[in-house]
N, C-alpha and C. Protein backbone atom coordinates (compact mmCIF):
# COMPACT_ATOMS: atom_id res chain seq x y z
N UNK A 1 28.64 -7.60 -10.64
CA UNK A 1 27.41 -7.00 -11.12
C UNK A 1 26.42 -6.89 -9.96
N UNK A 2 25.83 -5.80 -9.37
CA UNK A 2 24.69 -5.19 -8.83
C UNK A 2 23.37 -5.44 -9.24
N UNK A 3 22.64 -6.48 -8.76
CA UNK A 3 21.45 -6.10 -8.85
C UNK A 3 20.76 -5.38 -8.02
N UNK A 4 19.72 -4.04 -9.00
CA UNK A 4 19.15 -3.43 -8.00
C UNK A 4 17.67 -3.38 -8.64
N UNK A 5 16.78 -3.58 -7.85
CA UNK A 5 15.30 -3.05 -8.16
C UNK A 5 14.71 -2.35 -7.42
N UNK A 6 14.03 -1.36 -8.16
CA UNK A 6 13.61 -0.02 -7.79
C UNK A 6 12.10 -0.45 -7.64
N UNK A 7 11.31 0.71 -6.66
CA UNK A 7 10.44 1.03 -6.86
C UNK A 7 9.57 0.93 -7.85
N UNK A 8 9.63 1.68 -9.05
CA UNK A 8 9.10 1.76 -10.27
C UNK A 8 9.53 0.29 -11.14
N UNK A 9 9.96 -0.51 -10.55
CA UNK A 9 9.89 -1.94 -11.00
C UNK A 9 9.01 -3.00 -10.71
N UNK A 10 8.70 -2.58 -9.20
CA UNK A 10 7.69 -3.44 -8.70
C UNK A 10 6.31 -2.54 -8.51
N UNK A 11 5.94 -1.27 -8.17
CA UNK A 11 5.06 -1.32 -7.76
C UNK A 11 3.56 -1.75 -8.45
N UNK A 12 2.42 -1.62 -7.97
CA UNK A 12 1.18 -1.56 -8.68
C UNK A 12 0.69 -0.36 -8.66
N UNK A 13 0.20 -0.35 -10.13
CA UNK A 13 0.14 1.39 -10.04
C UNK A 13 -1.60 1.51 -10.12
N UNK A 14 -2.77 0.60 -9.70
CA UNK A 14 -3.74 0.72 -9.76
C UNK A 14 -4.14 0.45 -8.29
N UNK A 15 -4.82 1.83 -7.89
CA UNK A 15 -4.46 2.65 -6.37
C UNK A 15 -6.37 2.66 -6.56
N UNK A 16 -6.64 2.07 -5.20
CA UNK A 16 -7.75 2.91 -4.95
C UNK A 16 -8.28 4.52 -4.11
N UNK A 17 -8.92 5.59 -4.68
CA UNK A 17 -8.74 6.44 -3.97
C UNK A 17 -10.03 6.63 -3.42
N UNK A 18 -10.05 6.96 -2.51
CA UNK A 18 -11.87 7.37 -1.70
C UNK A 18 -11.59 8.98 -1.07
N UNK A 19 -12.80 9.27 -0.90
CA UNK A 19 -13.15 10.62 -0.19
C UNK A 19 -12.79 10.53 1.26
N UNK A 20 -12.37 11.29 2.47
CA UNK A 20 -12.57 11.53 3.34
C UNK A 20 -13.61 11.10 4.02
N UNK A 21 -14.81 11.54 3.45
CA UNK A 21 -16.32 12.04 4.04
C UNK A 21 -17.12 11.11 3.66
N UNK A 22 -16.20 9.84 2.75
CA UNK A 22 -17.22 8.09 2.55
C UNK A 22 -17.34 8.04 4.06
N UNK A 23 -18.45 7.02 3.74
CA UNK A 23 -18.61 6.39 5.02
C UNK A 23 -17.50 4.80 4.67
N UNK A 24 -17.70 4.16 5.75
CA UNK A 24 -16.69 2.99 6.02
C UNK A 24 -17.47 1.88 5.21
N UNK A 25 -18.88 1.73 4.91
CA UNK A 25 -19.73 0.76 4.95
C UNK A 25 -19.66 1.10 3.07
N UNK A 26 -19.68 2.28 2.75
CA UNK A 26 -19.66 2.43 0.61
C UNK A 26 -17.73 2.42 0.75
N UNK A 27 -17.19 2.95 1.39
CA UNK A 27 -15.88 2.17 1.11
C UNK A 27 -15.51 0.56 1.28
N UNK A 28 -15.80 0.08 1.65
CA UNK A 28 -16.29 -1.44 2.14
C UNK A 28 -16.33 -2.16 0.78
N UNK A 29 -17.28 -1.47 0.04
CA UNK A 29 -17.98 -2.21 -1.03
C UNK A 29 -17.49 -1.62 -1.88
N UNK A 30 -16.88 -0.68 -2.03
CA UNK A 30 -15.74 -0.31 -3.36
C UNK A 30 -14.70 -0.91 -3.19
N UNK A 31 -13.87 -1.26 -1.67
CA UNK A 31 -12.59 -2.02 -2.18
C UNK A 31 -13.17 -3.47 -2.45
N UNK A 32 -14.55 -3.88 -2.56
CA UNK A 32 -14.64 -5.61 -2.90
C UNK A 32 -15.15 -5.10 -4.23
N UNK A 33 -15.25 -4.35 -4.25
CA UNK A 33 -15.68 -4.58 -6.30
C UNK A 33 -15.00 -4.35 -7.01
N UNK A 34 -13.42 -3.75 -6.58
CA UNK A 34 -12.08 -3.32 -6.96
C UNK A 34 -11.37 -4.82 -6.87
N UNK A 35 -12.21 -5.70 -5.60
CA UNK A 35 -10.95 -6.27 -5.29
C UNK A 35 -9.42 -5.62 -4.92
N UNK A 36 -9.58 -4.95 -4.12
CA UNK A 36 -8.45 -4.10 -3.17
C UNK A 36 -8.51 -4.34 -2.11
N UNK A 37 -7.09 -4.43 -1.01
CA UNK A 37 -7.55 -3.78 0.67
C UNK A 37 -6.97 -3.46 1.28
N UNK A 38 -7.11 -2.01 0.48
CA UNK A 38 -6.69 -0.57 0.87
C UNK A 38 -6.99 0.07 0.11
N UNK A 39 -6.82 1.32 0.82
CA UNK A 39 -7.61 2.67 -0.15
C UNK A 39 -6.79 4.13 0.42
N UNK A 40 -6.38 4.67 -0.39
CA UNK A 40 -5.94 6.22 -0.34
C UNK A 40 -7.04 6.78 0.44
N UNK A 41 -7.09 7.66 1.28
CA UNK A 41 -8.27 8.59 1.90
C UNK A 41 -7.57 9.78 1.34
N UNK A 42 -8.45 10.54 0.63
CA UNK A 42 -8.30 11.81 -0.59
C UNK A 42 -8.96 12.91 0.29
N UNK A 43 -8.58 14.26 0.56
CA UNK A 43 -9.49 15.43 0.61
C UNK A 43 -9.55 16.48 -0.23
N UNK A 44 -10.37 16.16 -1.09
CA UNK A 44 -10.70 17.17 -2.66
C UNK A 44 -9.36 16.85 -3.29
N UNK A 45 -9.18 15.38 -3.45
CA UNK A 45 -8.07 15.30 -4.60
C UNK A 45 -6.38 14.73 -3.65
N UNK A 46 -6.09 15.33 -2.52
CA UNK A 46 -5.01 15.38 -1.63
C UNK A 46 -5.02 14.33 -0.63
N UNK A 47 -4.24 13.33 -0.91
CA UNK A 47 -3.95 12.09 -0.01
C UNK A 47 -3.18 12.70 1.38
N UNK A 48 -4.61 12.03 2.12
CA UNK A 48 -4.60 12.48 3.47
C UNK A 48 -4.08 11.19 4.34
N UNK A 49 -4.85 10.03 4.14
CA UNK A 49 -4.26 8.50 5.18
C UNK A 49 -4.34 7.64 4.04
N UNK A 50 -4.74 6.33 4.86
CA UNK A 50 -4.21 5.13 4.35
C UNK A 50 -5.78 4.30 5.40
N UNK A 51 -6.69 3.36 4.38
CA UNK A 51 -7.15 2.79 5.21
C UNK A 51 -6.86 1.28 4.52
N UNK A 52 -7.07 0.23 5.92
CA UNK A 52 -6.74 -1.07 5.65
C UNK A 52 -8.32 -1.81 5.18
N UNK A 53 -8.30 -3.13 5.06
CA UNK A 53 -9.48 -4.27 5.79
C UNK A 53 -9.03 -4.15 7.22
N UNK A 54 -7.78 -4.26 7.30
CA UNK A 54 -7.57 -4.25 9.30
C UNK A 54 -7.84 -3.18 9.89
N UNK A 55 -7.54 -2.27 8.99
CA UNK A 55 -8.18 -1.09 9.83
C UNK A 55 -9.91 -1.04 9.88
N UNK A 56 -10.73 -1.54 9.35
CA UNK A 56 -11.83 -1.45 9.40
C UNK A 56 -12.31 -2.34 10.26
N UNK A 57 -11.57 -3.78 10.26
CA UNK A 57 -11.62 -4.60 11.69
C UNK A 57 -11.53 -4.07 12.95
N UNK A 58 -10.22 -3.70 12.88
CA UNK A 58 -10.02 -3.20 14.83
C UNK A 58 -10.99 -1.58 14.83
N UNK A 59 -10.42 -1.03 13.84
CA UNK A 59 -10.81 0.36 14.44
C UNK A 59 -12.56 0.46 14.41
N UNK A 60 -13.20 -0.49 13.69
CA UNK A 60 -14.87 0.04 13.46
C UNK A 60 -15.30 -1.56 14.17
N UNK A 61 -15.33 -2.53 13.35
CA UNK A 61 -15.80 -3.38 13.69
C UNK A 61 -15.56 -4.58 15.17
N UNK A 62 -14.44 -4.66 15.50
CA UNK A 62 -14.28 -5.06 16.78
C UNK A 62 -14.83 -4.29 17.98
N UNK A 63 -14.97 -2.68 17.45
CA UNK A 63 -15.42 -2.21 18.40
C UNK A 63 -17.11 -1.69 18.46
N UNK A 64 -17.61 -2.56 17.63
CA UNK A 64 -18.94 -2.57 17.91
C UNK A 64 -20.03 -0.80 16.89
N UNK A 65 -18.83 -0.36 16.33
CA UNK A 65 -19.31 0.77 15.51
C UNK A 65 -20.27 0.78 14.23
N UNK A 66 -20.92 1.31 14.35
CA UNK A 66 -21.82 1.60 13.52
C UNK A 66 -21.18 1.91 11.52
N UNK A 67 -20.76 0.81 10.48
CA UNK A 67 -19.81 1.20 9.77
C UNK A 67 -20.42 1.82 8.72
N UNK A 68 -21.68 2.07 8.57
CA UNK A 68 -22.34 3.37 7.49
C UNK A 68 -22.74 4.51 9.02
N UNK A 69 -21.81 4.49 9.59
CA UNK A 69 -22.02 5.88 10.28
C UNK A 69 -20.54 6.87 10.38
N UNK A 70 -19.45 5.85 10.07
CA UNK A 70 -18.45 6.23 10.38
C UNK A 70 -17.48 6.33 9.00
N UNK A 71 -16.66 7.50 9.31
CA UNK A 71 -16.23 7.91 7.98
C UNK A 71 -14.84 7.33 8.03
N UNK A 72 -14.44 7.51 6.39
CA UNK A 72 -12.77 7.09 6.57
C UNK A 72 -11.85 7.27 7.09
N UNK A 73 -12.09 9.00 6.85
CA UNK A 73 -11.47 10.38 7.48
C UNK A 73 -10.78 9.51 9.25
N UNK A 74 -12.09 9.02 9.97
CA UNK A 74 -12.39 9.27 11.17
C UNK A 74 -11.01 7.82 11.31
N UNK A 75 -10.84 6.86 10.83
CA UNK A 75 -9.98 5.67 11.04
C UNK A 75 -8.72 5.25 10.48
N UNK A 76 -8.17 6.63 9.35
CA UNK A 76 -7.14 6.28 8.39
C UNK A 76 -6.26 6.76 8.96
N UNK A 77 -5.02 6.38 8.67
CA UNK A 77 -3.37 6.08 9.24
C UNK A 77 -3.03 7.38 8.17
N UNK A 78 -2.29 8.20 9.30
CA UNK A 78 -1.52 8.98 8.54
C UNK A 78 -0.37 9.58 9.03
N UNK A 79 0.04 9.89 8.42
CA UNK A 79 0.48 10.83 6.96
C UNK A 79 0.69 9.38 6.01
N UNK A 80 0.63 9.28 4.65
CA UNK A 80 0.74 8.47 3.78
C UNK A 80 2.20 8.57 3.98
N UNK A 81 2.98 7.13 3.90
CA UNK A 81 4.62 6.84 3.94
C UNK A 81 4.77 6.94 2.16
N UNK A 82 5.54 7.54 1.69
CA UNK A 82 5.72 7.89 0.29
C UNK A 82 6.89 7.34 0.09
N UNK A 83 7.60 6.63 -0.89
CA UNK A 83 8.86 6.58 -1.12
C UNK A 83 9.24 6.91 -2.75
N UNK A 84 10.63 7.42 -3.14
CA UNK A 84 10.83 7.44 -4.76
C UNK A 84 10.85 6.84 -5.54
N UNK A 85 10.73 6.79 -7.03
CA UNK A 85 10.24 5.78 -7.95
C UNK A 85 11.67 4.89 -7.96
N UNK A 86 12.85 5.88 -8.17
CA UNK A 86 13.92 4.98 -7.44
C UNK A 86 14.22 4.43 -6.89
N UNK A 87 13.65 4.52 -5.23
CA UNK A 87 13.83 3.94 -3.91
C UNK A 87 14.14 2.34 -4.46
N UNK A 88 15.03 1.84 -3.47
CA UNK A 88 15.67 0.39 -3.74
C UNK A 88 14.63 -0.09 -2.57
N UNK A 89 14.24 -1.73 -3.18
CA UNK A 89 13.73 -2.80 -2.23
C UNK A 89 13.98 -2.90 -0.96
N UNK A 90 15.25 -2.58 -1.01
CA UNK A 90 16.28 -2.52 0.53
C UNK A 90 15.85 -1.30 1.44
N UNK A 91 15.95 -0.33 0.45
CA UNK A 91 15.19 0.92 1.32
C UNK A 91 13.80 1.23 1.94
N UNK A 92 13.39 0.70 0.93
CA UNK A 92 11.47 0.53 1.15
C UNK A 92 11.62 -0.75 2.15
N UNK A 93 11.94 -1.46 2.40
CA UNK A 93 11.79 -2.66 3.56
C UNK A 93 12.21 -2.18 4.24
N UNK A 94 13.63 -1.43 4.70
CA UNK A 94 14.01 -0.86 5.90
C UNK A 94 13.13 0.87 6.14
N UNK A 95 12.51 1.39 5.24
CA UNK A 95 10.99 2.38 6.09
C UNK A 95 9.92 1.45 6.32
N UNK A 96 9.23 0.13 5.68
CA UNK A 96 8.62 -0.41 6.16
C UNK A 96 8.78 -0.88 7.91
N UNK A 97 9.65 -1.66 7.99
CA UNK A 97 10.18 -2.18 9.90
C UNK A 97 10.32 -0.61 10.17
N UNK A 98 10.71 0.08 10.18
CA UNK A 98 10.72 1.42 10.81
C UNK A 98 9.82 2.09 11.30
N UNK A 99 8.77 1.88 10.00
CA UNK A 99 7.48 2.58 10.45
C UNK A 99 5.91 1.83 10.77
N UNK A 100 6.36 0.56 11.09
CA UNK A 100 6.05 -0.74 11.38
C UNK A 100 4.81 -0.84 10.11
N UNK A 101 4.77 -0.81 9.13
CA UNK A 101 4.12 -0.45 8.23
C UNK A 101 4.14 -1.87 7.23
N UNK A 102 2.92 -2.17 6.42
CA UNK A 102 2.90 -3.48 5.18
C UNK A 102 2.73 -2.56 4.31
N UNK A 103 2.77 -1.50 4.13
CA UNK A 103 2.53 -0.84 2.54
C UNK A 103 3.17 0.74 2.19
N UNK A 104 3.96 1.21 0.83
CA UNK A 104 3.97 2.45 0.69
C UNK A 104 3.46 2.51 -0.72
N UNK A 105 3.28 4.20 -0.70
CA UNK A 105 3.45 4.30 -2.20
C UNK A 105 4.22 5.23 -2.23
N UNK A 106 4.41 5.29 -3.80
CA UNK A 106 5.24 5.63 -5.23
C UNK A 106 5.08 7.08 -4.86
N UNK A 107 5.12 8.28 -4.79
CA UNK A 107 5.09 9.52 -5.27
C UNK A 107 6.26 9.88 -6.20
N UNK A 108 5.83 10.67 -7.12
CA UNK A 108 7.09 11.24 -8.44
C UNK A 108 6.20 13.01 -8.69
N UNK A 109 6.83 13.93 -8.44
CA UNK A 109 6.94 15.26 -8.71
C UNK A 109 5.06 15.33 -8.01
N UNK A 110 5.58 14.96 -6.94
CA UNK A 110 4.18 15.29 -5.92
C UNK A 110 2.80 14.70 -6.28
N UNK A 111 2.70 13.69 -6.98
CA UNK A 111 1.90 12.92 -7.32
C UNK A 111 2.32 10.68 -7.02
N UNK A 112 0.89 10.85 -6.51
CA UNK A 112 1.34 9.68 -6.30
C UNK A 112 0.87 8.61 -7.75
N UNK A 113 2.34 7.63 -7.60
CA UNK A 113 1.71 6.93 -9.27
C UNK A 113 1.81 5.45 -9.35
N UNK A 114 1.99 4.64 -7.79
CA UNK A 114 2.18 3.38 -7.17
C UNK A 114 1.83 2.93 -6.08
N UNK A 115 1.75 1.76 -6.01
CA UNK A 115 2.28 1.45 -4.14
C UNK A 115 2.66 0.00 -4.26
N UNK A 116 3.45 0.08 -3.28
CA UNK A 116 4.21 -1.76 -2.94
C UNK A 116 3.66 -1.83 -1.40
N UNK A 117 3.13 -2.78 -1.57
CA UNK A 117 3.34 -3.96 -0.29
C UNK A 117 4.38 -5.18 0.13
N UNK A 118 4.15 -5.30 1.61
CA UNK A 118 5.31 -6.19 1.72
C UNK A 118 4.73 -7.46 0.90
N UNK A 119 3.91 -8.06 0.39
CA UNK A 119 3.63 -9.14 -0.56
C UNK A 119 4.53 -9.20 -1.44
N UNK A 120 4.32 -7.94 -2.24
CA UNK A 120 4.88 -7.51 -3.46
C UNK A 120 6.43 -8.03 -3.68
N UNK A 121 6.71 -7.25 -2.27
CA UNK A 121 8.30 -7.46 -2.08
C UNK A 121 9.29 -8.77 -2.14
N UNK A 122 8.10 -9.58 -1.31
CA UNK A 122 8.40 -10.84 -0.71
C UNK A 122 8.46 -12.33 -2.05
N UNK A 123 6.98 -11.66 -2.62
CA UNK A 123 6.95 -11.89 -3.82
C UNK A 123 8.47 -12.14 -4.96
N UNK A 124 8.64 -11.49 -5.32
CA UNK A 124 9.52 -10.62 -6.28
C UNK A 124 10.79 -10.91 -5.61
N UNK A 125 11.18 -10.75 -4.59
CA UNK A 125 12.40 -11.51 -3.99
C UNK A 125 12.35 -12.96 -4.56
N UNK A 126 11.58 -13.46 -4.12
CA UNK A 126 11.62 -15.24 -4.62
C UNK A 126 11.53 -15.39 -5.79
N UNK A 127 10.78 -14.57 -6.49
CA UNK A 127 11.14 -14.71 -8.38
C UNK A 127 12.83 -14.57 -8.09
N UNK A 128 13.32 -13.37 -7.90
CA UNK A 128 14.88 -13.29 -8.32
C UNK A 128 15.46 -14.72 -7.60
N UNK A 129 15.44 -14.90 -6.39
CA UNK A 129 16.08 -16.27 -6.11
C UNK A 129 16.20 -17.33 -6.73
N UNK A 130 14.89 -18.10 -7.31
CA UNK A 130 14.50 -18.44 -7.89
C UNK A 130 14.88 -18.65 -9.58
N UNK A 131 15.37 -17.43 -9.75
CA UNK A 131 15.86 -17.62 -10.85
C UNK A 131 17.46 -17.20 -10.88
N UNK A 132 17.80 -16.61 -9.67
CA UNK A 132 19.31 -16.78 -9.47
C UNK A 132 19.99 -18.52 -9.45
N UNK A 133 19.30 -19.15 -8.63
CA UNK A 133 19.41 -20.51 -8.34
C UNK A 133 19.09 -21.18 -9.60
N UNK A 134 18.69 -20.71 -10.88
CA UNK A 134 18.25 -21.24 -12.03
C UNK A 134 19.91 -20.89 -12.72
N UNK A 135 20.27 -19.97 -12.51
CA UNK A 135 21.23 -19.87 -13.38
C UNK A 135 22.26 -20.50 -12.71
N UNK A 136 22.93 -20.43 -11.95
CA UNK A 136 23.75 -20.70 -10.86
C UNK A 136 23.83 -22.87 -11.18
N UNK A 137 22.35 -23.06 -11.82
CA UNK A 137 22.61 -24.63 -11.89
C UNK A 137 22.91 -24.76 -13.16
N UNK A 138 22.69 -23.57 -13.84
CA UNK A 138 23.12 -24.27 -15.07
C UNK A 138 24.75 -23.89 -15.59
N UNK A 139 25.28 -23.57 -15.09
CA UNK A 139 26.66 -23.18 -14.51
C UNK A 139 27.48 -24.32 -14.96
């Protein structure tokens, strides 16, 4: 027997999305009132990057930037890494090391409707162990 878990098994499907043309300093304070950290960068609706908390570290704040001057647009990682609602754990970890990346999301018929992080993953691995090793003792 195969175990496989997909995509659409693990991901979280409550995504924050922001504008382009926020500044860094009202995105800031939407992913802490979300409790998020990360955010879709949207242009009129169309996921354009990916911003972190780390990205707001190195790219604005280590470097001394002004962060209600500077937009999302101006610091987000892109193209968004997308994978299928199918995509296996195995697959999404091997585009993660590939694209030296901690996060994708979900897209299904050109909409995005998830995202996993390597938490998620790492997570959720140790549940299954965890409970492989549960059965395995009672054997």
């Amino acid at each position: 027997m195969t175990l496989t878990i997909r995509a659409k098994d693990l991901m979280d499907t409550k995504i924050l999305k922001i504008e382009g043309k926020t500044s860094v300093a009202d995105a800031l304070q939407q992913m802490i009132k979300e409790g998020q950290w990360s955010f879709l960068v949207e242009n009129h609706g169309v996921p354009e990057g990916v911003v972190t908390d780390r990205d707001i570290l190195r790219r604005c704040l280590a470097k001394g930037l002004q962060i209600d001057k500077v937009r999302v647009q101006e610091i987000m990682s892109s193209p968004v890494v997308m994978v299928g609602p199918d995509s296996s754990v195995a697959e999404i970890m091997e585009t993660m090391v590939q694209k030296s990346i901690r996060r994708v999301y979900v897209a299904e018929n050109g909409s995005i409707i998830g995202r996993i992080t390597q938490t998620m993953i790492f997570d959720n691995t140790l549940n299954v162990f965890e409970s492989l090793s549960s059965i395995r003792s009672q054997m």
